[in-house]
PDB file of N, CA and C in Angstrom:
ATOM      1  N   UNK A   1     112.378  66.711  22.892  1.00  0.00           N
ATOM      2  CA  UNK A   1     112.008  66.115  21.641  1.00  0.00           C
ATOM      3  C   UNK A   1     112.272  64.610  21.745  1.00  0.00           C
ATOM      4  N   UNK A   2     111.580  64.241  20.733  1.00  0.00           N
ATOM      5  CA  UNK A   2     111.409  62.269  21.092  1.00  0.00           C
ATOM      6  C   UNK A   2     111.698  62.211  19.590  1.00  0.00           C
ATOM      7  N   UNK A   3     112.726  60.886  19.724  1.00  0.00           N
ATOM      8  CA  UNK A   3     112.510  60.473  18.251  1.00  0.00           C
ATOM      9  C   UNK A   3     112.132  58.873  18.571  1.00  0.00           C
ATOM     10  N   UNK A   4     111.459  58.002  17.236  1.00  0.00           N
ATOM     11  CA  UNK A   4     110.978  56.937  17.628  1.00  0.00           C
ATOM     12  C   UNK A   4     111.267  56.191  16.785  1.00  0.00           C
ATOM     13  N   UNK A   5     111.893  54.600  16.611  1.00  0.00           N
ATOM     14  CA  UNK A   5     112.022  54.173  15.587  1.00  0.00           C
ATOM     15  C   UNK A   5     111.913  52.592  15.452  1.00  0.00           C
ATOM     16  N   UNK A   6     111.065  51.523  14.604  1.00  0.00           N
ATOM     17  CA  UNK A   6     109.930  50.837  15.055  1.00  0.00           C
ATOM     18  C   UNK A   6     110.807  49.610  14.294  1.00  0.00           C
ATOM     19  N   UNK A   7     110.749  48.453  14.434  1.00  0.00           N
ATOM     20  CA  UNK A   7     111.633  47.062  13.995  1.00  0.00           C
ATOM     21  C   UNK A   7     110.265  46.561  13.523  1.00  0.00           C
ATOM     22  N   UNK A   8     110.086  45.743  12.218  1.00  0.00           N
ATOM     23  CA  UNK A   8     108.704  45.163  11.672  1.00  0.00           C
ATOM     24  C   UNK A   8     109.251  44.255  10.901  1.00  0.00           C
ATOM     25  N   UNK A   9     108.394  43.069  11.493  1.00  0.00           N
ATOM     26  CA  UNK A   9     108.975  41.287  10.923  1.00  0.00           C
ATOM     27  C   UNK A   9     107.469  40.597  10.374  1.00  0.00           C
ATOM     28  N   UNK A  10     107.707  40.092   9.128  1.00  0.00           N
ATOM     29  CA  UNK A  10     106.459  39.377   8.486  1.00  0.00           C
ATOM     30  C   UNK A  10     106.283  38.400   9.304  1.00  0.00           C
ATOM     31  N   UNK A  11     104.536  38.121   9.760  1.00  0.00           N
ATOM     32  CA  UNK A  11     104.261  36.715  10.064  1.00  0.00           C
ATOM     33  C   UNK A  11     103.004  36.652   9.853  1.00  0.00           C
ATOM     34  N   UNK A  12     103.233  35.515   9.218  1.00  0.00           N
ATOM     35  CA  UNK A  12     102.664  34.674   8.467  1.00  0.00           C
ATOM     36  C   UNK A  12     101.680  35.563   7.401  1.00  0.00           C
ATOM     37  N   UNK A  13     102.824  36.511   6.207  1.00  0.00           N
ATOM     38  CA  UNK A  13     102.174  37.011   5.289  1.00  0.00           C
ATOM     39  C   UNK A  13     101.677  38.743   6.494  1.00  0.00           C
ATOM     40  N   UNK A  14     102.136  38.727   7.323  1.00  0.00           N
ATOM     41  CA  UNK A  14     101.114  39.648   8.364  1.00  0.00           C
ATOM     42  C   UNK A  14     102.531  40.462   8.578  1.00  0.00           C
ATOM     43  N   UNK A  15     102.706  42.086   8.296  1.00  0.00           N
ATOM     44  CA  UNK A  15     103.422  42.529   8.866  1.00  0.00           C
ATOM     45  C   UNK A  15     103.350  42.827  10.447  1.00  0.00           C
ATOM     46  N   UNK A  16     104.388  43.168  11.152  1.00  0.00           N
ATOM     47  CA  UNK A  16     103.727  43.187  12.708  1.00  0.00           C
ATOM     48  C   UNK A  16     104.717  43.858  13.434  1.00  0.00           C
ATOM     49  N   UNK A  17     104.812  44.796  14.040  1.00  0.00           N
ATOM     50  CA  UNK A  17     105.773  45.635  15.080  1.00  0.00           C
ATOM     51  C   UNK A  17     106.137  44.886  15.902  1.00  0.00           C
ATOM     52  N   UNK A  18     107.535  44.286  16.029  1.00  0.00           N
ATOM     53  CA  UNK A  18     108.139  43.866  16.750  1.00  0.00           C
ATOM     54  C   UNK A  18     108.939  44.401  17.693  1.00  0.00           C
ATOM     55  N   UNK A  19     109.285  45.749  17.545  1.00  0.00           N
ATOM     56  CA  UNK A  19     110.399  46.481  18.765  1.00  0.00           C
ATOM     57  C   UNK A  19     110.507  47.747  17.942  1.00  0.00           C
ATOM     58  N   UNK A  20     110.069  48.487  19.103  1.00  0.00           N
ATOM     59  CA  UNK A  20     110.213  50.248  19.265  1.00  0.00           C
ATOM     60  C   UNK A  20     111.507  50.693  20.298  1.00  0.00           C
ATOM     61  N   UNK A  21     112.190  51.590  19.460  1.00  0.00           N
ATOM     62  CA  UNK A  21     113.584  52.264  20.220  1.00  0.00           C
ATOM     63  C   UNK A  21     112.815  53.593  20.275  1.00  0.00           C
ATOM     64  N   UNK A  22     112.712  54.188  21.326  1.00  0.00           N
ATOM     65  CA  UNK A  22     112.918  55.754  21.221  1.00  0.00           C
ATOM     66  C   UNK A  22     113.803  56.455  22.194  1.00  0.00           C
ATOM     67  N   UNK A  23     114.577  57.259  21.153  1.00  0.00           N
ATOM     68  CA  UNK A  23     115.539  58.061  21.595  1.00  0.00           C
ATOM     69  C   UNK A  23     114.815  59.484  22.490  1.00  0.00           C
ATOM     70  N   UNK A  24     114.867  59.806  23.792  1.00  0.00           N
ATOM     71  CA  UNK A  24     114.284  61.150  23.934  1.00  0.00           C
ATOM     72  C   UNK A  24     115.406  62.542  24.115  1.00  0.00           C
ATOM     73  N   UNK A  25     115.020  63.713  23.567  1.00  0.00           N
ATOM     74  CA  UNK A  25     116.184  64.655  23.596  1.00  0.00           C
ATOM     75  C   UNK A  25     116.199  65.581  24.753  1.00  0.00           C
ATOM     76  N   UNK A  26     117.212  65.553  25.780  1.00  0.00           N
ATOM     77  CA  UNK A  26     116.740  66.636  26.936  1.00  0.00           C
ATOM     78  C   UNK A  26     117.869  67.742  26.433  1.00  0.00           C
ATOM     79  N   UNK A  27     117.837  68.873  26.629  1.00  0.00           N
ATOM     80  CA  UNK A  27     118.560  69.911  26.689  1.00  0.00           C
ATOM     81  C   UNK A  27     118.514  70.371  27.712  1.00  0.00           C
ATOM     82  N   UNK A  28     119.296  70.956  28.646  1.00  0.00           N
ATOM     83  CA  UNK A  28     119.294  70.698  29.963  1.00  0.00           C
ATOM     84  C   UNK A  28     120.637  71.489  30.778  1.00  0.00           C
ATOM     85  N   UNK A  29     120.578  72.198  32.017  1.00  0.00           N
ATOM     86  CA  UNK A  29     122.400  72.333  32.046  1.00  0.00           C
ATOM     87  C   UNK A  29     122.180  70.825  32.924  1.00  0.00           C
ATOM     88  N   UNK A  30     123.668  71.299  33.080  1.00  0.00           N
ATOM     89  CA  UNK A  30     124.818  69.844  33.271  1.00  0.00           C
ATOM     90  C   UNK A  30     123.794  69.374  35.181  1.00  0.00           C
ATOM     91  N   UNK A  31     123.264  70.492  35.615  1.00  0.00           N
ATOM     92  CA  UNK A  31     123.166  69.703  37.145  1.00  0.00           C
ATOM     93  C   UNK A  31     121.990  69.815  36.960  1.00  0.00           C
ATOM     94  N   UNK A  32     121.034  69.363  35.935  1.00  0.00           N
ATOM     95  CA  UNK A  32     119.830  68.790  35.891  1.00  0.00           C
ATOM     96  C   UNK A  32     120.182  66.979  35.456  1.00  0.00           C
ATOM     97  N   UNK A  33     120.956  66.679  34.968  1.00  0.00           N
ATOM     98  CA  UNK A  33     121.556  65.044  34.231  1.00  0.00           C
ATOM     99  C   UNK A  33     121.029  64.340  35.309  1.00  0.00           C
ATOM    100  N   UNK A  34     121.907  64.210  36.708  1.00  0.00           N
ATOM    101  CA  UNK A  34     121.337  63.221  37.411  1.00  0.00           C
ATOM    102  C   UNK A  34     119.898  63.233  38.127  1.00  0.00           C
ATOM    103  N   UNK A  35     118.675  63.601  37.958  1.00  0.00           N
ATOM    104  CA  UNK A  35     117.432  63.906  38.022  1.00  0.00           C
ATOM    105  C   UNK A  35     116.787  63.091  36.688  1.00  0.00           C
ATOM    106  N   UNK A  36     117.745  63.898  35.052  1.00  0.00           N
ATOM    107  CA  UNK A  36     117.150  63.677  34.262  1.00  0.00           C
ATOM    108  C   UNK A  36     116.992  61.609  33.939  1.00  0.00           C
ATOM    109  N   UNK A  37     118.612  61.139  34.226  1.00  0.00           N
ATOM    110  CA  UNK A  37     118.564  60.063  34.071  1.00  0.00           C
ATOM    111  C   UNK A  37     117.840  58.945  35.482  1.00  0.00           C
ATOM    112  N   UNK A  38     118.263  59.556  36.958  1.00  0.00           N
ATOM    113  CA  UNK A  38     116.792  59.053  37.495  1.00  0.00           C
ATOM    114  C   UNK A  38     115.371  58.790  36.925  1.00  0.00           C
ATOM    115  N   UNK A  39     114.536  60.028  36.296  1.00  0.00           N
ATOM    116  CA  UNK A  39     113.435  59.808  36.007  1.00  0.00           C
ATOM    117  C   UNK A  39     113.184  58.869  34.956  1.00  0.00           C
ATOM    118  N   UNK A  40     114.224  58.667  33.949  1.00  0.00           N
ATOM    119  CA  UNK A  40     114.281  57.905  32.686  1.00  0.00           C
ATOM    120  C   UNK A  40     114.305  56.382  33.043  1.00  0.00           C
ATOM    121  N   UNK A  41     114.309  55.954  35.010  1.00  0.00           N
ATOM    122  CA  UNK A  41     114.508  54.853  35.304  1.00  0.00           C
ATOM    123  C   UNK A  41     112.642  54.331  35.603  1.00  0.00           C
ATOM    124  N   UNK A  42     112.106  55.540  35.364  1.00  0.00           N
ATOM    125  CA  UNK A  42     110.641  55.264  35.736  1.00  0.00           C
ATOM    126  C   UNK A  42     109.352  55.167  34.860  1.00  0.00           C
ATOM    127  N   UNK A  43     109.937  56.356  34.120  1.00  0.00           N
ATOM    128  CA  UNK A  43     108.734  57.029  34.069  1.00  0.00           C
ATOM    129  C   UNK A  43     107.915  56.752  32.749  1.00  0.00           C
ATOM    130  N   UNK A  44     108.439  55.471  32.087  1.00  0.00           N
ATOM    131  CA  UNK A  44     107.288  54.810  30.684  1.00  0.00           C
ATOM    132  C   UNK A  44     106.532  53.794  31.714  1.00  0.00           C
ATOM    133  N   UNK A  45     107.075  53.369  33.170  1.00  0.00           N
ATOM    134  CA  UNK A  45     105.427  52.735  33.701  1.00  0.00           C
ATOM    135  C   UNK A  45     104.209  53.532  34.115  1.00  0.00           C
ATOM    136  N   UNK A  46     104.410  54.530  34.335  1.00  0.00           N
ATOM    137  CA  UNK A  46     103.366  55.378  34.062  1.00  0.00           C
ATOM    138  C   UNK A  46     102.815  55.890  32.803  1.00  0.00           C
ATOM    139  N   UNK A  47     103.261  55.495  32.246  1.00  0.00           N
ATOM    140  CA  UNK A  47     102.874  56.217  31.057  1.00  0.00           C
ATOM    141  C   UNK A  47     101.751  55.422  30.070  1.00  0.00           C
ATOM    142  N   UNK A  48     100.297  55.281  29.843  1.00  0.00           N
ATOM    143  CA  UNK A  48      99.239  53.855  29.516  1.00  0.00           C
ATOM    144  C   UNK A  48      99.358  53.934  28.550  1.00  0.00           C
ATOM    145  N   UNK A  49      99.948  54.323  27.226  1.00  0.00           N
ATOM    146  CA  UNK A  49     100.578  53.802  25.932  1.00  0.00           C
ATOM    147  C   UNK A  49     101.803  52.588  26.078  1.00  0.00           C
ATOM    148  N   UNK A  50     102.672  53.168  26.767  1.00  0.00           N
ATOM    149  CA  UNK A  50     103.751  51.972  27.395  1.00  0.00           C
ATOM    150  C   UNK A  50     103.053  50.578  27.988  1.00  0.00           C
ATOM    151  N   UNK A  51     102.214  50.775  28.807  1.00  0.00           N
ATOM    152  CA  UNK A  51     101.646  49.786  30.044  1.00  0.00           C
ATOM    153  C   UNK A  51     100.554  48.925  28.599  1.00  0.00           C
ATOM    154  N   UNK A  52     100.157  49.732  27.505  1.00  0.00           N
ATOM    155  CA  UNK A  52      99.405  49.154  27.122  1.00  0.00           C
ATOM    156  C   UNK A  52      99.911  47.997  25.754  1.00  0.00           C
ATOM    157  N   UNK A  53     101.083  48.819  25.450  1.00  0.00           N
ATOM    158  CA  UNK A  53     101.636  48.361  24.262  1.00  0.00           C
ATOM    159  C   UNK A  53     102.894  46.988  24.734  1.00  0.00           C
ATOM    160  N   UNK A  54     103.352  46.899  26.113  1.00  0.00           N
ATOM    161  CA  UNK A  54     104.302  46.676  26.412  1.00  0.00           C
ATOM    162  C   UNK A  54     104.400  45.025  26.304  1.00  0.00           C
ATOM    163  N   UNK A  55     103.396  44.394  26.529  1.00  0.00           N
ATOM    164  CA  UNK A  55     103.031  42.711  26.606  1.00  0.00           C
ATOM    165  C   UNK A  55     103.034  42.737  25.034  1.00  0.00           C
ATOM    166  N   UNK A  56     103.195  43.097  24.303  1.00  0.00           N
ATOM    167  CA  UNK A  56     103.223  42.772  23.137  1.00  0.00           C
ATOM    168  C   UNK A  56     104.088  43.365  21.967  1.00  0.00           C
ATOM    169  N   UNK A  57     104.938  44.688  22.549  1.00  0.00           N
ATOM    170  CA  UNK A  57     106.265  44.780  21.333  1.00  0.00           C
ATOM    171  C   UNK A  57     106.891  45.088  22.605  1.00  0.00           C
ATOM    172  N   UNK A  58     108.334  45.135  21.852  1.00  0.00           N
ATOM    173  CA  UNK A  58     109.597  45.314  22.654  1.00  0.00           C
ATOM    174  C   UNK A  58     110.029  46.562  22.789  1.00  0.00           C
ATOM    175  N   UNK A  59     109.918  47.535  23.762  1.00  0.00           N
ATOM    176  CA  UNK A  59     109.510  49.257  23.993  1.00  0.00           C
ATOM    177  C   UNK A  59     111.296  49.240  24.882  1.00  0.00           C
ATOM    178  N   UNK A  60     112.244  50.049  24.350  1.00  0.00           N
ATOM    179  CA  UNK A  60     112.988  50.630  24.917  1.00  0.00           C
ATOM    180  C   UNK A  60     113.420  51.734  24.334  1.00  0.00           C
ATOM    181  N   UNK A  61     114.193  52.433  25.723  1.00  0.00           N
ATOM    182  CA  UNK A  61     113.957  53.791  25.791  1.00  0.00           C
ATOM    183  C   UNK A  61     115.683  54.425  26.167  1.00  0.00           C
ATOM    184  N   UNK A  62     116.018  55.595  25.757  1.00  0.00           N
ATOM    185  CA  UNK A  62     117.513  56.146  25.727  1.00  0.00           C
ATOM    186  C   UNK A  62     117.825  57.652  25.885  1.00  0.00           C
ATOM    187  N   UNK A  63     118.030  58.258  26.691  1.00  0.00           N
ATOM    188  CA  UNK A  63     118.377  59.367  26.845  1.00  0.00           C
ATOM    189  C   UNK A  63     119.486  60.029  26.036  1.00  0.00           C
ATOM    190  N   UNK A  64     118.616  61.045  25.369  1.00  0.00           N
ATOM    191  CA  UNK A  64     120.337  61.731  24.872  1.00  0.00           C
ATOM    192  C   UNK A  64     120.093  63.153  25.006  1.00  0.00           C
ATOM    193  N   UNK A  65     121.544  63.493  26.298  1.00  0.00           N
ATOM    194  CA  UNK A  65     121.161  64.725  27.537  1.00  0.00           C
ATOM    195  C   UNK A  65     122.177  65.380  26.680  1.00  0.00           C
ATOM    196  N   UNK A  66     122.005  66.770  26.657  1.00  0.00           N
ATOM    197  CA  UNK A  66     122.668  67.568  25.627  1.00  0.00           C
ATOM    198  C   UNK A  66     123.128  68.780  27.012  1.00  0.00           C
ATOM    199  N   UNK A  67     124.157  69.187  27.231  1.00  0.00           N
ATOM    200  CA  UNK A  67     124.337  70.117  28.262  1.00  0.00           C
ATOM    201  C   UNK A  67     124.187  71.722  28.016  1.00  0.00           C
ATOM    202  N   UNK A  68     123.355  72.143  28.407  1.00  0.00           N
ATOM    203  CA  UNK A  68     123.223  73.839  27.804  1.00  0.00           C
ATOM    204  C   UNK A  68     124.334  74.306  27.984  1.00  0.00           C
ATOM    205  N   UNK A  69     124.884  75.351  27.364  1.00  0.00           N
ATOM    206  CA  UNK A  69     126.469  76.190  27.547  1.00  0.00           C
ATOM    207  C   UNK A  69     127.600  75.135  27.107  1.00  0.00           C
TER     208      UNK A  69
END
């Protein structure tokens, strides 16, 4: 699960998205973590919402790994 949550600053009379946080939720056991936080070092440049949105708001991203059992 992803949660997403968006920073918006007036200019000039113009509202405008300035910076997106999204939190993503892994549930996971414990010896999937280091895989999970590897991939979290990659994988919004692949992704062409990221690549497309990225020159123009501030896109970061946060793992929150939940350990099954």
């Amino acid at each position: 699960m992803a949660e997403g949550t968006g920073e918006i600053e007036k200019e000039e009379g113009v509202l405008v998205v300035k910076r997106i946080h999204v939190v993503l939720r892994l549930k996971a056991e414990e010896q999937h973590r280091d895989t999970a936080e590897r991939v979290m070092g990659f994988f919004a440049d692949k992704c062409p919402i990221y690549r497309t949105l990225k020159p123009a708001i501030a896109i970061t991203t946060e793992l929150a790994f939940e350990p099954l059992g």
